[in-house]
C-alpha atoms as a PDB file:
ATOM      1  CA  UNK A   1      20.530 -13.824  11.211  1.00  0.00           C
ATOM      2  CA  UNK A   2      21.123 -10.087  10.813  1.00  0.00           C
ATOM      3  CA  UNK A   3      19.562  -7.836   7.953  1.00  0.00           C
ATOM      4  CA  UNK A   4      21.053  -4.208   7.821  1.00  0.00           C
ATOM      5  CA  UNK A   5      18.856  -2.098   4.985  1.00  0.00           C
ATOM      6  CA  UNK A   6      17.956   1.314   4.539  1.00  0.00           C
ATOM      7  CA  UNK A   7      14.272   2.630   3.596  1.00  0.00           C
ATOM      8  CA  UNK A   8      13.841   5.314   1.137  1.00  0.00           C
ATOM      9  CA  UNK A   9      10.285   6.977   0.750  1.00  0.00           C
ATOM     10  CA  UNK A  10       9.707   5.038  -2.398  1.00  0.00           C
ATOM     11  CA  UNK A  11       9.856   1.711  -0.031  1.00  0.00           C
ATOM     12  CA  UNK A  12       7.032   3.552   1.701  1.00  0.00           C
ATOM     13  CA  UNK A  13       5.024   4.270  -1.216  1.00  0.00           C
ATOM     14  CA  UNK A  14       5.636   1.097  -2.718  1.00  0.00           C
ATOM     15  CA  UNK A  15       4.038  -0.491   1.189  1.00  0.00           C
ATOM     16  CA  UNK A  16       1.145   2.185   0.757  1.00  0.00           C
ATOM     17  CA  UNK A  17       0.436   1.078  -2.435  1.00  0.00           C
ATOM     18  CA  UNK A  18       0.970  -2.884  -1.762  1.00  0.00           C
ATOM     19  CA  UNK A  19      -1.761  -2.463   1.531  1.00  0.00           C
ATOM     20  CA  UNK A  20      -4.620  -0.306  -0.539  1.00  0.00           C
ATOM     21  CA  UNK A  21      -4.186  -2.825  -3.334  1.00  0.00           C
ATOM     22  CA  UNK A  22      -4.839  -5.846  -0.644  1.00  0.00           C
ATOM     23  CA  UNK A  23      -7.291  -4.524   1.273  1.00  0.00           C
ATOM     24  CA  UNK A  24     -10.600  -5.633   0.802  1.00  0.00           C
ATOM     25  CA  UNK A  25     -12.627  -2.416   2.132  1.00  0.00           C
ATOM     26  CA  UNK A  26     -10.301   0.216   0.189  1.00  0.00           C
ATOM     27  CA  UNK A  27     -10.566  -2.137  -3.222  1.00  0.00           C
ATOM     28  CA  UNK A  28     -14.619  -2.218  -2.325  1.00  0.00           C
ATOM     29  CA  UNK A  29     -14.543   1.854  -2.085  1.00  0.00           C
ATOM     30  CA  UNK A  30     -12.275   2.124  -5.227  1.00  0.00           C
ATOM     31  CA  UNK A  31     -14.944  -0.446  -7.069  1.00  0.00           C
ATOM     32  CA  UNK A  32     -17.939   1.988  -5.782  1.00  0.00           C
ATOM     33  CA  UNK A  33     -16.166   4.887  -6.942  1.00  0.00           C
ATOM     34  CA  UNK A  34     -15.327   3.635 -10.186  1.00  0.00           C
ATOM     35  CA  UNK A  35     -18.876   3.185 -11.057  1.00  0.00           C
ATOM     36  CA  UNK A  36     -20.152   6.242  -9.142  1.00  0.00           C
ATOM     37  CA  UNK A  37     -18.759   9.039 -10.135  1.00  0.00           C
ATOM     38  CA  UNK A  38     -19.048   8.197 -14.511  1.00  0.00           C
ATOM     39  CA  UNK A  39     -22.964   7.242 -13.600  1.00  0.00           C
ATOM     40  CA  UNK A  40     -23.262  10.711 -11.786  1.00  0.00           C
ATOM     41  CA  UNK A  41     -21.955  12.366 -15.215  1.00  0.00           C
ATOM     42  CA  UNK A  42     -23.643  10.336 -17.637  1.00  0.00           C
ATOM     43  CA  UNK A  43     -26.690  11.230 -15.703  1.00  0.00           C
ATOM     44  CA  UNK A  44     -25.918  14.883 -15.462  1.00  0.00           C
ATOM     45  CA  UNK A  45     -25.162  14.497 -19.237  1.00  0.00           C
ATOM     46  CA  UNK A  46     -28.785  13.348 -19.684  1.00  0.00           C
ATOM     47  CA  UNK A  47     -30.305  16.087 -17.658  1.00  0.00           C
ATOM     48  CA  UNK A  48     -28.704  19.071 -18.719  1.00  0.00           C
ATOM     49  CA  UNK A  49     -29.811  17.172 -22.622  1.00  0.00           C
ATOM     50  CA  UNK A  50     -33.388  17.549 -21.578  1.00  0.00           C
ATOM     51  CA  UNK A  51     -33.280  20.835 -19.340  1.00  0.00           C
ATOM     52  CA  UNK A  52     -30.779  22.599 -22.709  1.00  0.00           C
ATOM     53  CA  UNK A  53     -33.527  21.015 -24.797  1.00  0.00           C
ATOM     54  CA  UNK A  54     -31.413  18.698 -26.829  1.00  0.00           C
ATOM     55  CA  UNK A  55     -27.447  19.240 -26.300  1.00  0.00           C
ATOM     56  CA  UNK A  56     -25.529  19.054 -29.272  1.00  0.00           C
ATOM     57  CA  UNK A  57     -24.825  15.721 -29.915  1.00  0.00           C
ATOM     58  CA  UNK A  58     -20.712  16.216 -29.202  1.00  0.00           C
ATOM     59  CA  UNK A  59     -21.589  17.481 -25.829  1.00  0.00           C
ATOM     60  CA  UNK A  60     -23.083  14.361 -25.271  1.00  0.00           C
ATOM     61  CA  UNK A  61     -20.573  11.560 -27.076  1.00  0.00           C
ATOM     62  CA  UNK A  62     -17.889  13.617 -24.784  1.00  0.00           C
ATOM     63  CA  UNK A  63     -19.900  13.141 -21.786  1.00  0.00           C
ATOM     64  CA  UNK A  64     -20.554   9.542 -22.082  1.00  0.00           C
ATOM     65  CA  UNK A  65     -17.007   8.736 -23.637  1.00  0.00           C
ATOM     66  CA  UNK A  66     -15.442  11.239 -20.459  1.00  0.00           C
ATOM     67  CA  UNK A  67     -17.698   8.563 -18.617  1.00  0.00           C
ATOM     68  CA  UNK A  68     -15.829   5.689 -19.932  1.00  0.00           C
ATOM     69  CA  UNK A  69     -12.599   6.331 -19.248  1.00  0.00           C
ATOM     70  CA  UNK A  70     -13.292   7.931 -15.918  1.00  0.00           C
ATOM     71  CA  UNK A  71     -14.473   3.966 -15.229  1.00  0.00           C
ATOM     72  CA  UNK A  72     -11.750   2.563 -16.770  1.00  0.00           C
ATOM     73  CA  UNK A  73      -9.162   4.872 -15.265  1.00  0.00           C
ATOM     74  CA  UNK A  74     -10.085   5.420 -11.876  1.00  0.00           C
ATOM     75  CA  UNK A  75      -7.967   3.227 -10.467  1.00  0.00           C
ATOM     76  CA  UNK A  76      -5.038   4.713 -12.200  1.00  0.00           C
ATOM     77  CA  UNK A  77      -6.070   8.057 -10.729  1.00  0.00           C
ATOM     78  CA  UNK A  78      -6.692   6.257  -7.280  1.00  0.00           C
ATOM     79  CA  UNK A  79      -3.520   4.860  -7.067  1.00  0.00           C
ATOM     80  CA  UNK A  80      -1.542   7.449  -8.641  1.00  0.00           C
ATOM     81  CA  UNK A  81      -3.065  10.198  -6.070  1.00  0.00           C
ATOM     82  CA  UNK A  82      -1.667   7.702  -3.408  1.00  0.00           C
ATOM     83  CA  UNK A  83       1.591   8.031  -4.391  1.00  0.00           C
ATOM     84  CA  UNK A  84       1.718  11.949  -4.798  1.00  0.00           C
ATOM     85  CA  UNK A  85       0.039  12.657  -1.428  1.00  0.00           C
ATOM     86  CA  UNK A  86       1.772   9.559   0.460  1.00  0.00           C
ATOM     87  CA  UNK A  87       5.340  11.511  -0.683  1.00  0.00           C
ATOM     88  CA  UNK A  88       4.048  15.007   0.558  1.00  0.00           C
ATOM     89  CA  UNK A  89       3.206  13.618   3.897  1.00  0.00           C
ATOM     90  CA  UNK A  90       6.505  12.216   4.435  1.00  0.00           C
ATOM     91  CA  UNK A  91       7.972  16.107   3.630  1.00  0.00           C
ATOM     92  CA  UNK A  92       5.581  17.542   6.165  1.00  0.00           C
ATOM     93  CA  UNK A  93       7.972  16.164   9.147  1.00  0.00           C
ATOM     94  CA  UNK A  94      10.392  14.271  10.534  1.00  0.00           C
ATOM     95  CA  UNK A  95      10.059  10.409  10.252  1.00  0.00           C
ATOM     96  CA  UNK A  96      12.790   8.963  11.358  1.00  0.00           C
ATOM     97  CA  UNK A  97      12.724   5.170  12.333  1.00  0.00           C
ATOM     98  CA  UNK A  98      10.497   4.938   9.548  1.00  0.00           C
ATOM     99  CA  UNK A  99      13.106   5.819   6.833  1.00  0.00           C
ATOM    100  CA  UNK A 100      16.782   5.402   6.978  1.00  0.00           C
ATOM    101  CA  UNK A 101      19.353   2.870   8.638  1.00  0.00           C
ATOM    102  CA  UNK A 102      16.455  -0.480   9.653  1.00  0.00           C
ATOM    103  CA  UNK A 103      18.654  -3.688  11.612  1.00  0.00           C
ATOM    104  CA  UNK A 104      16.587  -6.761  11.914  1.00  0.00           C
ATOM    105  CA  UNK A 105      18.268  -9.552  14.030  1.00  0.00           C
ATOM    106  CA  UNK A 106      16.288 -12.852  14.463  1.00  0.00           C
ATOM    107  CA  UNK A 107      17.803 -15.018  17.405  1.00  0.00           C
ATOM    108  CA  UNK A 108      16.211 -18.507  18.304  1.00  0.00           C
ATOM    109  CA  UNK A 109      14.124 -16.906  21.534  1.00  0.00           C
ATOM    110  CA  UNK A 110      14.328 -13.076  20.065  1.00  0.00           C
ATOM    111  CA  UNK A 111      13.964 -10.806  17.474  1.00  0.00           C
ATOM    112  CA  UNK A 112      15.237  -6.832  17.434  1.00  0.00           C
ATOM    113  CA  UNK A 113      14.599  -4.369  15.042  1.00  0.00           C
ATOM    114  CA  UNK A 114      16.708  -0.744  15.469  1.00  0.00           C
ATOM    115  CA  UNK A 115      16.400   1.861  13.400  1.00  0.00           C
ATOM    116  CA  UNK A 116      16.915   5.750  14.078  1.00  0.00           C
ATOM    117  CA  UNK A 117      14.325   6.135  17.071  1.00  0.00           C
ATOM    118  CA  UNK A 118      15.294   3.028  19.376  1.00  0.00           C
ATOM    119  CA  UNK A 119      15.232  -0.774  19.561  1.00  0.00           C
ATOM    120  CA  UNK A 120      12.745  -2.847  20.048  1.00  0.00           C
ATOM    121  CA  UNK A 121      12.853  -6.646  21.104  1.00  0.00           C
ATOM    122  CA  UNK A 122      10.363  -9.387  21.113  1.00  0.00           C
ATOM    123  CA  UNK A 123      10.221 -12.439  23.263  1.00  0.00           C
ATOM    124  CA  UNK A 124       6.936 -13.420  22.222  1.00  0.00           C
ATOM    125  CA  UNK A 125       4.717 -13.463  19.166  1.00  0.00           C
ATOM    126  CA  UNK A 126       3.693 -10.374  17.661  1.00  0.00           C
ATOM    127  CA  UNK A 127       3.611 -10.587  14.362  1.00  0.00           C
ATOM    128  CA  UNK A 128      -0.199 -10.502  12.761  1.00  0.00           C
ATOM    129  CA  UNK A 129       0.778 -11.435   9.707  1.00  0.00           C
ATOM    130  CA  UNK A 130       3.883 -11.780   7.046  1.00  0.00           C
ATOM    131  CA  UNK A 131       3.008 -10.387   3.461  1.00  0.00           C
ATOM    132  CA  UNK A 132       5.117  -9.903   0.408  1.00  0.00           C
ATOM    133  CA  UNK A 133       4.987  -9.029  -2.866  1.00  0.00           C
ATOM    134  CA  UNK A 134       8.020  -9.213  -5.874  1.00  0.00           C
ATOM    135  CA  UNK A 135      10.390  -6.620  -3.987  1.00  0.00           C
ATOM    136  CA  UNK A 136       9.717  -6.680  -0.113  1.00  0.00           C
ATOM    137  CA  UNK A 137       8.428  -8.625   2.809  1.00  0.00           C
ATOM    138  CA  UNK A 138       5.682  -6.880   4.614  1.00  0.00           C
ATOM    139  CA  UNK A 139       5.680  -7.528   8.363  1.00  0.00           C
ATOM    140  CA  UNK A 140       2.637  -6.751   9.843  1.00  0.00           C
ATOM    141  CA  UNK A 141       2.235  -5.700  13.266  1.00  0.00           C
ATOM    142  CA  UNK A 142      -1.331  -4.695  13.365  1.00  0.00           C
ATOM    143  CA  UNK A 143      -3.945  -4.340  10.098  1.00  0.00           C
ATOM    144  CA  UNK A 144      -2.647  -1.443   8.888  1.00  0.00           C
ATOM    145  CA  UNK A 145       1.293  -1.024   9.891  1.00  0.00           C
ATOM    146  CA  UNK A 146       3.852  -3.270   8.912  1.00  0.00           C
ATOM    147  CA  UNK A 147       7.708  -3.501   9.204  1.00  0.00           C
ATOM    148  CA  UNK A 148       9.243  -3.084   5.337  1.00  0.00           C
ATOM    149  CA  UNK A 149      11.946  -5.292   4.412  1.00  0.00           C
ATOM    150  CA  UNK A 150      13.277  -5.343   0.744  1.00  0.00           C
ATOM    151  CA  UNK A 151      14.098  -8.473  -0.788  1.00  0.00           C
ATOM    152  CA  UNK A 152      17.446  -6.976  -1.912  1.00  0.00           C
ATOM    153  CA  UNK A 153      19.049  -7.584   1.222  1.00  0.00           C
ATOM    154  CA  UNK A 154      18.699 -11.232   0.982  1.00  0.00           C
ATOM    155  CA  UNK A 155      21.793 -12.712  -1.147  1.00  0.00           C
ATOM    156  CA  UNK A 156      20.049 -15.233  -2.008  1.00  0.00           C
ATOM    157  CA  UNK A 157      16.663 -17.607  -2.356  1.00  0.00           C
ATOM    158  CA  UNK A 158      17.810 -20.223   0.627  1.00  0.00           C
ATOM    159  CA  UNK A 159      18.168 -17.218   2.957  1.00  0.00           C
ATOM    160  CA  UNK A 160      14.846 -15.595   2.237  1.00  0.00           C
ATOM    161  CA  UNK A 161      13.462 -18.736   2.945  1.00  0.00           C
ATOM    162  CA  UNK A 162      15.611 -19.300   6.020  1.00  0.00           C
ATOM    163  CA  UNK A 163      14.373 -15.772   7.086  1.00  0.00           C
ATOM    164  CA  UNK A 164      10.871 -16.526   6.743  1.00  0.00           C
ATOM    165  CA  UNK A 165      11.125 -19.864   8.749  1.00  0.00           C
ATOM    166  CA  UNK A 166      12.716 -18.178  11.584  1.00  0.00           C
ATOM    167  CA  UNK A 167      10.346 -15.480  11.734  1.00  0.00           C
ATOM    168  CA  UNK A 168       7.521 -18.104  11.743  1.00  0.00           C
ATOM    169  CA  UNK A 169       7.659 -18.121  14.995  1.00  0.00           C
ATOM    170  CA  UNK A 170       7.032 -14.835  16.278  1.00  0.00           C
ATOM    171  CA  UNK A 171       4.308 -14.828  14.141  1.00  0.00           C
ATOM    172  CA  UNK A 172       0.347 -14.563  16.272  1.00  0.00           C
ATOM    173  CA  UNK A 173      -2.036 -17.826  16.413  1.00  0.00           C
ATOM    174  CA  UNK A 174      -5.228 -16.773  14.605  1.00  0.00           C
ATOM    175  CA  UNK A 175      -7.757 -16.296  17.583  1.00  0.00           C
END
């Protein structure tokens, strides 16, 4: 089976934003935050009441309601601010291999993947994981980097499925 695709920065964005999203310790730092940073305000709210001797009451309902929807909205922010810097690193250089022309071809005892930068075959496991979400198929290779395949470039259901069984097997044991 041979895929030929091409990756855009958006597919890269869109992986960025899939791993943050499904990572336990980034979701546990985006909970923190979330909380943090509207009890830090409310608080200074509070203070600067008593140290102004009584803040007019709007400072305070916009303090506490800025609060609120710094809670609610954080991960909007969050995720949003991944996007925007995510796209200016991939202006800051050259990354080819990582976005362009991508050929996966899964034999019975090999798989290759070429892109700009090379080819690369694999005899033997290596795969740490397969993830997907409603467009792509991640491929991880370690916990943080993963080959991007969209789900475009299958024709149909049967050979999505047909891809993932014959990946199966490069995939690593759990040890």
């Amino acid at each position: 089976m041979t895929l030929k695709y091409s990756l855009t920065d958006d597919d890269i964005i869109e992986f960025q934003l899939y791993h943050v999203k499904k990572s336990p310790s980034m979701q546990a730092s985006i909970r923190f935050w979330s909380l943090l940073i509207p009890v830090i305000l409310m608080i200074t709210v509070v203070v600067l009441d008593q140290i102004m001797d009584n803040l007019s009451k709007v400072y305070l309902v916009f303090g506490f309601a800025l609060s609120i929807v710094l809670a609610a909205g954080y991960r909007f922010i969050y995720y949003h601010t991944i996007k925007r810097y995510t796209r200016k690193m991939l202006k800051e250089g050259e990354n080819k291999g990582l976005i362009g022309e991508q050929i996966i071809k899964v034999q019975d005892q090999s798989l290759s993947i070429s892109e700009a930068k090379g080819k690369i075959k694999y005899d033997e496991p290596f795969i740490n994981r397969i993830a997907e979400n409603s467009n792509y198929f991640f491929i991880y290779i370690s916990s943080v980097s993963a080959y991007i395949i969209p789900k475009t470039v299958f024709e149909s259901e049967e050979e999505k499925m047909s891809f993932v069984t014959k990946i199966k097997p490069f995939v690593c044991e759990a040890g």
